[in-house]
Protein backbone atom coordinates (compact mmCIF):
# COMPACT_ATOMS: atom_id res chain seq x y z
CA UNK A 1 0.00 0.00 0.00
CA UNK A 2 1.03 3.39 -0.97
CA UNK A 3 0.98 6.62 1.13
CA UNK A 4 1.15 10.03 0.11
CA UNK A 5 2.05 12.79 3.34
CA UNK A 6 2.31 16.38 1.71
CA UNK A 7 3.75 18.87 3.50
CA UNK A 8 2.41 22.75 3.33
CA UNK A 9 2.66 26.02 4.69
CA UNK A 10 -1.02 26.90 5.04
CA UNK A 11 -2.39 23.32 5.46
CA UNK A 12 -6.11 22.28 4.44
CA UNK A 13 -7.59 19.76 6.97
CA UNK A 14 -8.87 17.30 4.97
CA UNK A 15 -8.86 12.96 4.49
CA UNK A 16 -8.81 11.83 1.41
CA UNK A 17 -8.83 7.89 -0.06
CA UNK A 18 -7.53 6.68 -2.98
CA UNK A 19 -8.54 3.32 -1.89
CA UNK A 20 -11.25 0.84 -2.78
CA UNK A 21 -13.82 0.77 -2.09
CA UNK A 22 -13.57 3.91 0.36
CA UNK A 23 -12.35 6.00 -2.30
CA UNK A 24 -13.21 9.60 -1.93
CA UNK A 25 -13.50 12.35 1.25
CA UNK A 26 -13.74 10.98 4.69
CA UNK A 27 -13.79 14.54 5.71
CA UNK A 28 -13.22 17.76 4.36
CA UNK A 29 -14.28 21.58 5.56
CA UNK A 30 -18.01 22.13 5.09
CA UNK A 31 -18.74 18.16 6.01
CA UNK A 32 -20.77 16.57 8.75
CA UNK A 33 -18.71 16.53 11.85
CA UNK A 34 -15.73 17.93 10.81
CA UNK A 35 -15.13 19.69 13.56
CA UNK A 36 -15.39 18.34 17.01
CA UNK A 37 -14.10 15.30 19.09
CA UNK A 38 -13.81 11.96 17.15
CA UNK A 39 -11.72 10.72 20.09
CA UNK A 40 -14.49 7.50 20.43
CA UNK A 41 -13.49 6.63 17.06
CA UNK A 42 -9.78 5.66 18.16
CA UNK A 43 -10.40 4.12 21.93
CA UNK A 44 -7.31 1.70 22.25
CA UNK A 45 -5.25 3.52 19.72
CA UNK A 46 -1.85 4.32 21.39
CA UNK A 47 -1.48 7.86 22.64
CA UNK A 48 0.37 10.25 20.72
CA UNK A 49 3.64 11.43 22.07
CA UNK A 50 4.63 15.24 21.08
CA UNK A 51 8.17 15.93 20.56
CA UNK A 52 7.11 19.42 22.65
């Protein structure tokens, strides 16, 4: 599997998939729920560690 990370100055918040069969927007600016807490989407993910 291929993945593309694009660095910018000004950087749009957005999920794109180029992936069957979820190709397309997860979320983008304008969508359902793109703002707010998703955190109960990723219970028993590891938690981040910032380099701060």
């Amino acid at each position: 599997m291929i993945h593309r990370l694009i660095c910018h100055l000004n950087p749009r918040r957005f999920i794109y998939s180029y992936a069957p069969p979820h190709k397309g927007w997860f979320t983008d600016a304008g969508m359902d729920n793109h703002e707010g807490d998703h955190s109960e989407w990723y219970e028993g993910f590891p938690t981040l560690i910032s380099p701060v």
